[in-house]
PDB file of N, CA and C in Angstrom:
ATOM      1  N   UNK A   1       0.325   4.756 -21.105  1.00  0.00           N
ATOM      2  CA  UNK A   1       0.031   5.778 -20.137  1.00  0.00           C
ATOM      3  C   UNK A   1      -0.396   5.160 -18.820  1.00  0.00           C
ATOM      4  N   UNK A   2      -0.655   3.910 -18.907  1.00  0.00           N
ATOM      5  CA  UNK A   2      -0.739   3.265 -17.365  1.00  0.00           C
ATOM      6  C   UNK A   2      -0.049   3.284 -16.129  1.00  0.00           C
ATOM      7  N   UNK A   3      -0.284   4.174 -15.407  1.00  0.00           N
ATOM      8  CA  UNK A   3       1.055   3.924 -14.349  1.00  0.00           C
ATOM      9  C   UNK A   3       0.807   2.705 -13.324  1.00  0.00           C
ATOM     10  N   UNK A   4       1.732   2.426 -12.584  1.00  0.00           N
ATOM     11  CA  UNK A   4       1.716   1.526 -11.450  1.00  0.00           C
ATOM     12  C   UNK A   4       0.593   1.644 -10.461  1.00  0.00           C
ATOM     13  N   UNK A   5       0.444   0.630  -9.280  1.00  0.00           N
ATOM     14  CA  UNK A   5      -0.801   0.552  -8.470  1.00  0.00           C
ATOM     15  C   UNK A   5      -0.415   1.599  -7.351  1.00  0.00           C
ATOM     16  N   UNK A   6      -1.615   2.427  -7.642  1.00  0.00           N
ATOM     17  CA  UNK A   6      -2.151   3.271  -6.302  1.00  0.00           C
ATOM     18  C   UNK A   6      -2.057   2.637  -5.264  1.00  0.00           C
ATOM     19  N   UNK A   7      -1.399   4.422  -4.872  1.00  0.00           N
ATOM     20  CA  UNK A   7      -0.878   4.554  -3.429  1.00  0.00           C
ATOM     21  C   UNK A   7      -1.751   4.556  -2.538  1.00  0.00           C
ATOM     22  N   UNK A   8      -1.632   4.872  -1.114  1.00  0.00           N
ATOM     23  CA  UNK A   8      -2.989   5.593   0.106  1.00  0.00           C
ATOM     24  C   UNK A   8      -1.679   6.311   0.130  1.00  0.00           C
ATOM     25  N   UNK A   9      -2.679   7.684   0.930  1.00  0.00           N
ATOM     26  CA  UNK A   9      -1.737   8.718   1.231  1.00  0.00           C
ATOM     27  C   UNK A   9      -0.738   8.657   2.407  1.00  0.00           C
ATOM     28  N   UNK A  10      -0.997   7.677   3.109  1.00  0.00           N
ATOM     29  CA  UNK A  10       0.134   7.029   4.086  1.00  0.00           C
ATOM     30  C   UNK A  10       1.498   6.803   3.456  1.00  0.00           C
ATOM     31  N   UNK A  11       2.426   7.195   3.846  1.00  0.00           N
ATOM     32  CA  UNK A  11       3.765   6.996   3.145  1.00  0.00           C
ATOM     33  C   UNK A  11       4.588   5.750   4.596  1.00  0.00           C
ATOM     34  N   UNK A  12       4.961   4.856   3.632  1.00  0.00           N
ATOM     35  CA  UNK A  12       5.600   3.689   4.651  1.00  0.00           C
ATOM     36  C   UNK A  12       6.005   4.181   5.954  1.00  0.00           C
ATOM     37  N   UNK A  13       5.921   3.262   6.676  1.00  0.00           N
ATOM     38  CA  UNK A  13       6.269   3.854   7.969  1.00  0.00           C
ATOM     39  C   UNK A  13       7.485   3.106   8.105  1.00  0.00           C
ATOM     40  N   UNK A  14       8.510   3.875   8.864  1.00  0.00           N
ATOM     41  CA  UNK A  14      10.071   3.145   9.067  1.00  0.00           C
ATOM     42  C   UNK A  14      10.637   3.382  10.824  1.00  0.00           C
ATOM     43  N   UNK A  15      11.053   2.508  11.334  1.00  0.00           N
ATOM     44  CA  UNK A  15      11.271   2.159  12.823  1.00  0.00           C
ATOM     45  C   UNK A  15      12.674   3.958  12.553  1.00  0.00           C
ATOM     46  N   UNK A  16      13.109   4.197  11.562  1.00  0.00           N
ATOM     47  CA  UNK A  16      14.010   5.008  11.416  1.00  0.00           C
ATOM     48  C   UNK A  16      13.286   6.047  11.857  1.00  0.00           C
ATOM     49  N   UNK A  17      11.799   6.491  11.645  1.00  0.00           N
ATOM     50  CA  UNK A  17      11.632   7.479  11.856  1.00  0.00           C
ATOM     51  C   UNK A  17      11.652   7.871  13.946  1.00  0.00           C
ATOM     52  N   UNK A  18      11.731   6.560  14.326  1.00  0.00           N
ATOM     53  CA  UNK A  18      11.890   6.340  15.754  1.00  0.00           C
ATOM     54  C   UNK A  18      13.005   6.880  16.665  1.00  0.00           C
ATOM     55  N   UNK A  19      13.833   6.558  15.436  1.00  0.00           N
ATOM     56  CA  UNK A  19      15.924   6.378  15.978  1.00  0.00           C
ATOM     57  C   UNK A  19      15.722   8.045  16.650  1.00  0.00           C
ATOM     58  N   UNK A  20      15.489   8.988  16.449  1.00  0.00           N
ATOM     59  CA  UNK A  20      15.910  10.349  16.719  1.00  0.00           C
ATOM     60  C   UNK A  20      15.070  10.066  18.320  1.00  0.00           C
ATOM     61  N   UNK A  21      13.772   9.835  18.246  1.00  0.00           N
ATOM     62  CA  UNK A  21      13.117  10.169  19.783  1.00  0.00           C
ATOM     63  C   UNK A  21      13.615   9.262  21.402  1.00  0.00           C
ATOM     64  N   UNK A  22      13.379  10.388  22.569  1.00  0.00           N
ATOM     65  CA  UNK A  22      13.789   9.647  23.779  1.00  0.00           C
ATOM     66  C   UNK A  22      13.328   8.202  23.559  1.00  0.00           C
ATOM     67  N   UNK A  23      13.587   7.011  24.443  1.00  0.00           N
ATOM     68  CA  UNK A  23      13.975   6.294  24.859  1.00  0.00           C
ATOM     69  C   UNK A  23      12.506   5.539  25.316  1.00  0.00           C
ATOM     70  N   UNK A  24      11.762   6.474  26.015  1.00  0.00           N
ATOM     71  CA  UNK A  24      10.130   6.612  26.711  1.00  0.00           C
ATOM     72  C   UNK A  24       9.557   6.657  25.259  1.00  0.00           C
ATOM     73  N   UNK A  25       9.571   7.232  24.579  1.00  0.00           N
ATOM     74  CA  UNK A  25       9.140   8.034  23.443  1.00  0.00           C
ATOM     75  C   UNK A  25       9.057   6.574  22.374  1.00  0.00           C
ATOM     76  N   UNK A  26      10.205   6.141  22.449  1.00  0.00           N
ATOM     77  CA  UNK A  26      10.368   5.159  21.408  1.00  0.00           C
ATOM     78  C   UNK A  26       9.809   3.865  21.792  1.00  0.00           C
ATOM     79  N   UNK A  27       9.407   4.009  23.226  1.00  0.00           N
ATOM     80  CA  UNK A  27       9.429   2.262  23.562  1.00  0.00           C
ATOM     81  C   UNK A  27       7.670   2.240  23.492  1.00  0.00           C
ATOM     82  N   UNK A  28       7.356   3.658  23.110  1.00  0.00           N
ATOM     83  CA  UNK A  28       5.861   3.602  23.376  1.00  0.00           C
ATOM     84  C   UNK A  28       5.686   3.421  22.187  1.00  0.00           C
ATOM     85  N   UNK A  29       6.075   4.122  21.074  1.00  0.00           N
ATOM     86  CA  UNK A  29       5.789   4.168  19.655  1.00  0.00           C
ATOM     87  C   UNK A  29       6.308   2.567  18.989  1.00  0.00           C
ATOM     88  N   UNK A  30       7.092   2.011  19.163  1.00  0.00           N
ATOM     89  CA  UNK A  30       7.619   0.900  18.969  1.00  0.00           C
ATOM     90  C   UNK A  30       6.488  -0.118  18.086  1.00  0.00           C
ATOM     91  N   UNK A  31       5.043  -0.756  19.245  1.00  0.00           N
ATOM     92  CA  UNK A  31       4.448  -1.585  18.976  1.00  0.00           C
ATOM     93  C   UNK A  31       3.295  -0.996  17.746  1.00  0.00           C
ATOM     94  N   UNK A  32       3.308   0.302  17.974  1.00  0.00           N
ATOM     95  CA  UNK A  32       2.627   1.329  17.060  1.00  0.00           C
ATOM     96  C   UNK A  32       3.210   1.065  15.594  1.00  0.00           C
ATOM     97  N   UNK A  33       4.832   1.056  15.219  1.00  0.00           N
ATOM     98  CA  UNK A  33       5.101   1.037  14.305  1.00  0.00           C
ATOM     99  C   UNK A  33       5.359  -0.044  13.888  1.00  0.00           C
ATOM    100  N   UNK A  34       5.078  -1.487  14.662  1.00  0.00           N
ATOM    101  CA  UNK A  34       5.395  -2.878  14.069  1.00  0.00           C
ATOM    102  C   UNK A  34       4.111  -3.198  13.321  1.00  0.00           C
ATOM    103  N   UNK A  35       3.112  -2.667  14.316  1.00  0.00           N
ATOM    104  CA  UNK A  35       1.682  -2.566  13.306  1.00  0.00           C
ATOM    105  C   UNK A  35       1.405  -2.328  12.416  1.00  0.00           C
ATOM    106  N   UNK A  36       1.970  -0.905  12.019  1.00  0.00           N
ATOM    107  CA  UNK A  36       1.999  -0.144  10.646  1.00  0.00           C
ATOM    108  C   UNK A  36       2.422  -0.893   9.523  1.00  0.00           C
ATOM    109  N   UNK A  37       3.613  -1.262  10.070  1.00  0.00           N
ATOM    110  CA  UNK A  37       4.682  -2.242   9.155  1.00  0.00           C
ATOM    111  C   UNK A  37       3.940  -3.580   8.589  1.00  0.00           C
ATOM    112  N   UNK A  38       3.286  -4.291   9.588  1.00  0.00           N
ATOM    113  CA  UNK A  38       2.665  -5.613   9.517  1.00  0.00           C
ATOM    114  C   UNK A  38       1.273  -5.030   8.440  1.00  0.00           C
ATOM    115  N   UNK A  39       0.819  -3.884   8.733  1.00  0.00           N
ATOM    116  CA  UNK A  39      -0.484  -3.415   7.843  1.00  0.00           C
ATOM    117  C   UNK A  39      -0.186  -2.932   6.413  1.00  0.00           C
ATOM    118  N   UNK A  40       0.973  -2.281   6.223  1.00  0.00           N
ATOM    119  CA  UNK A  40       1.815  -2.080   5.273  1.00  0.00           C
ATOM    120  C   UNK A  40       2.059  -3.387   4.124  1.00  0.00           C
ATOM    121  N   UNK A  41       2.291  -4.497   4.968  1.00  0.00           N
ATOM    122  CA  UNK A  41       2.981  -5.700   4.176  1.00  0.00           C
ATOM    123  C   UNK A  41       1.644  -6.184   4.028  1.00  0.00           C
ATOM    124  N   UNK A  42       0.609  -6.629   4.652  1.00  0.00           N
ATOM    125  CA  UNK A  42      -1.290  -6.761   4.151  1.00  0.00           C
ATOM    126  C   UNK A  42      -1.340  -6.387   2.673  1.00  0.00           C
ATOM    127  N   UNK A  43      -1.733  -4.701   2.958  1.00  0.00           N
ATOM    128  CA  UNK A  43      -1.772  -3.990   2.233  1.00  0.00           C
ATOM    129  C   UNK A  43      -1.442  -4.454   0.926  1.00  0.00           C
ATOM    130  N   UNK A  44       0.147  -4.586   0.723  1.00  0.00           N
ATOM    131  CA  UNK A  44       1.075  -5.240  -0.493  1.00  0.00           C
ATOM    132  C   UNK A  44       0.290  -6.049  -0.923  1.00  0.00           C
ATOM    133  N   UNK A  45      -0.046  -7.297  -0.104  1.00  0.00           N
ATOM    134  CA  UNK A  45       0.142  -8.926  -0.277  1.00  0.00           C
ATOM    135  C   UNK A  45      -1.635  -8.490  -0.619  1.00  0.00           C
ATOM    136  N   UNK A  46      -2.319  -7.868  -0.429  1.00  0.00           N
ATOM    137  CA  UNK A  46      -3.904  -7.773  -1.077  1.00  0.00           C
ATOM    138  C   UNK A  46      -3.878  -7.082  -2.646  1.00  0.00           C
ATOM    139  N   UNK A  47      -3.575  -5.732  -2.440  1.00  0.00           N
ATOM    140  CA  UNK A  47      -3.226  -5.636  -4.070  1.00  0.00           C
ATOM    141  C   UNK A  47      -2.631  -6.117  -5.199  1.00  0.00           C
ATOM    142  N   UNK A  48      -1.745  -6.986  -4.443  1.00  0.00           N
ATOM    143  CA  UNK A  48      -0.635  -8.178  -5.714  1.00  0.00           C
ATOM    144  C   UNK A  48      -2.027  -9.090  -5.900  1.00  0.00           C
ATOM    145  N   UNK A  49      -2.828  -9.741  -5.210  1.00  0.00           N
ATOM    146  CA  UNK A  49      -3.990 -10.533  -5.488  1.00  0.00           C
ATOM    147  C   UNK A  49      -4.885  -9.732  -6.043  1.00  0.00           C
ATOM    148  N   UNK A  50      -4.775  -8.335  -6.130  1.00  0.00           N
ATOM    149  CA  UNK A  50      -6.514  -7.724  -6.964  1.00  0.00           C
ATOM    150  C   UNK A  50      -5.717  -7.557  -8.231  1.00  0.00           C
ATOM    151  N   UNK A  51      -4.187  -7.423  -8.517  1.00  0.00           N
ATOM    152  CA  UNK A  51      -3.537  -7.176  -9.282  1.00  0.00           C
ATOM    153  C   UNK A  51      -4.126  -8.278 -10.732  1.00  0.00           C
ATOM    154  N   UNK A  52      -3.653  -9.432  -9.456  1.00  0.00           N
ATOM    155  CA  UNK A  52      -3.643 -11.158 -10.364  1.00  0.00           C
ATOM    156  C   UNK A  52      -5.149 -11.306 -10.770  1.00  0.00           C
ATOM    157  N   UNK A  53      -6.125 -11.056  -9.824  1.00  0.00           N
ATOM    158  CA  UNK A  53      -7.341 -11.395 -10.548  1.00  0.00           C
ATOM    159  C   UNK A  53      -7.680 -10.559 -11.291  1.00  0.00           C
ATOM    160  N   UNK A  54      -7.379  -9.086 -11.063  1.00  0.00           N
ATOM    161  CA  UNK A  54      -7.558  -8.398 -12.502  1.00  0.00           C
ATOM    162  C   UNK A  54      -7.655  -8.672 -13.534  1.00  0.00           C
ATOM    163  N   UNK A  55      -6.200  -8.768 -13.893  1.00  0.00           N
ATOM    164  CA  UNK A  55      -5.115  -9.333 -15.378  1.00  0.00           C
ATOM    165  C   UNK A  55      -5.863 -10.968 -15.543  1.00  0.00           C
ATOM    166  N   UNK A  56      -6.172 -11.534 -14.660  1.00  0.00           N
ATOM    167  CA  UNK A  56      -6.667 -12.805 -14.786  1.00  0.00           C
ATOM    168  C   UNK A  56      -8.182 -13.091 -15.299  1.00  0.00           C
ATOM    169  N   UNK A  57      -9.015 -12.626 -14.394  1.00  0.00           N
ATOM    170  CA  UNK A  57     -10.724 -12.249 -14.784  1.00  0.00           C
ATOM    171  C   UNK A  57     -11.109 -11.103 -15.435  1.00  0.00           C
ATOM    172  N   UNK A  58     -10.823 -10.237 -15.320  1.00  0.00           N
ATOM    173  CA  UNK A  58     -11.124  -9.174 -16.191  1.00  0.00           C
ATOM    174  C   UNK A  58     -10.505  -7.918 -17.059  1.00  0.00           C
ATOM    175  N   UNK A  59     -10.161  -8.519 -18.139  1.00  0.00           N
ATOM    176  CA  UNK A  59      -9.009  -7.833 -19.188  1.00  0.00           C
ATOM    177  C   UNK A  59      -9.840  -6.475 -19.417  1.00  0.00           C
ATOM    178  N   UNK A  60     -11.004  -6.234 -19.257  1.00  0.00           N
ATOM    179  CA  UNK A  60     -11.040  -4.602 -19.580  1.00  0.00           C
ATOM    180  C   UNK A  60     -10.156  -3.779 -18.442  1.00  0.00           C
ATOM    181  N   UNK A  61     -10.269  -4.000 -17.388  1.00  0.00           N
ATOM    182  CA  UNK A  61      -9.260  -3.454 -16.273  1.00  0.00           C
ATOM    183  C   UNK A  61      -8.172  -2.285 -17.031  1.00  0.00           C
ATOM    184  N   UNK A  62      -7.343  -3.080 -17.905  1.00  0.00           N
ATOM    185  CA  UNK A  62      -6.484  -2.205 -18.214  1.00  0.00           C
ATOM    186  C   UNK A  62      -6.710  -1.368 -18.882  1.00  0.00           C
ATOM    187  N   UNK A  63      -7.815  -1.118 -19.974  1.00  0.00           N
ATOM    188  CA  UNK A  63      -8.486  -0.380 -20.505  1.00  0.00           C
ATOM    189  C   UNK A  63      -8.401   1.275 -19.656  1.00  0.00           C
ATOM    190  N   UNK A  64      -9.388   0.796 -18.443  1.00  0.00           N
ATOM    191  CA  UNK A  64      -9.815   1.403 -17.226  1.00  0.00           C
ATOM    192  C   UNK A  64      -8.783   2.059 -16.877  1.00  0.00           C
ATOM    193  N   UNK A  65      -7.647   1.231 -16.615  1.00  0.00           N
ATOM    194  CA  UNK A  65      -6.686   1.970 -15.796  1.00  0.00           C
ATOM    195  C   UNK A  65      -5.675   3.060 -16.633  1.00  0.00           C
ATOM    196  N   UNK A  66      -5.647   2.762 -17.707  1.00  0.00           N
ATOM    197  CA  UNK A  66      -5.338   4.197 -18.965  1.00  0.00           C
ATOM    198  C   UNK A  66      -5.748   5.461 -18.383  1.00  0.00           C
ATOM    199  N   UNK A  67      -7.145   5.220 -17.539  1.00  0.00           N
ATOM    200  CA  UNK A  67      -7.409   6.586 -17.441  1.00  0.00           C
ATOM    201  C   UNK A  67      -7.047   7.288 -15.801  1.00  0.00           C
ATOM    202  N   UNK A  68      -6.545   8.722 -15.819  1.00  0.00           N
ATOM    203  CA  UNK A  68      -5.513   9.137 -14.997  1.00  0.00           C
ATOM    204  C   UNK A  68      -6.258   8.542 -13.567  1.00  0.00           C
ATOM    205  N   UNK A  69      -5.905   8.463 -12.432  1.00  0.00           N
ATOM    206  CA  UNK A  69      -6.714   8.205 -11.004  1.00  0.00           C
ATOM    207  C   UNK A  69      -7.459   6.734 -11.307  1.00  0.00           C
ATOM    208  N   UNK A  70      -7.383   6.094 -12.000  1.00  0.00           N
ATOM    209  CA  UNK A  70      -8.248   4.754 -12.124  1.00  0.00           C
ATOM    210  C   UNK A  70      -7.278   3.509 -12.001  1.00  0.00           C
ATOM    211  N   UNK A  71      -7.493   2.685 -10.516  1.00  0.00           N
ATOM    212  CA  UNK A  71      -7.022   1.615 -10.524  1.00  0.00           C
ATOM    213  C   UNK A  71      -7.248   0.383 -10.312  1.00  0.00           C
ATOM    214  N   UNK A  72      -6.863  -0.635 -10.053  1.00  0.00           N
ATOM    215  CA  UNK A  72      -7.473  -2.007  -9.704  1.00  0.00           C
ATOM    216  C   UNK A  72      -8.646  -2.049  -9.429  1.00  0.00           C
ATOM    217  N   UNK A  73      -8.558  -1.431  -7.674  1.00  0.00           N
ATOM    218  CA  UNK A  73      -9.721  -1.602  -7.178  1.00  0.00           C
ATOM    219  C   UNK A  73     -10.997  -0.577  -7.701  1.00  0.00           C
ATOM    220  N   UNK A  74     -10.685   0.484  -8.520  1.00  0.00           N
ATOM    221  CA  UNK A  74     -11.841   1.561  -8.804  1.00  0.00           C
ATOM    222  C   UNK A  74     -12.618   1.038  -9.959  1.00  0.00           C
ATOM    223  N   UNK A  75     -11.415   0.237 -11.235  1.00  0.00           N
ATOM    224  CA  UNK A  75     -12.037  -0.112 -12.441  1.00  0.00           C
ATOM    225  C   UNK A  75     -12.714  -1.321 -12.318  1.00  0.00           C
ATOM    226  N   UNK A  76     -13.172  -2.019 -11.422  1.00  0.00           N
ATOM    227  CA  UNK A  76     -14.190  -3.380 -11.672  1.00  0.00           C
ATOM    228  C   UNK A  76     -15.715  -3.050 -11.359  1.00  0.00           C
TER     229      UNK A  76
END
């Protein structure tokens, strides 16, 4: 019953969502969404490490995470 690692309610951000707006519009939002992207890939690259020390230092974790809303970071 374990599912995969929790989300944030932020859903990826994609330069696609850009393609439709003016020109002004896009060149402003641009550095906005390289950020996102760069905070996005953080994000990843920190939970793959709470992932590893989890499974690594503390095997009740998975125990924990059986239960619905409980993940990495909630069960230590």
């Amino acid at each position: 019953m374990a599912s995969g690692p929790r989300k944030c309610g932020a859903q990826p951000v994609s330069r696609e969502l850009a393609a439709g707006l003016n020109a002004e519009l896009r060149d402003v939002l641009e550095p906005l969404l390289k950020e996102i992207e760069s905070l996005n890939a953080r994000i990843k690259e920190y939970d793959a490490r709470m992932q590893k020390i989890a499974r690594e230092s503390y095997p009740q974790v998975e125990l924990l995470k059986q239960l619905k809303g409980v993940g990495n970071a909630d069960s230590h």
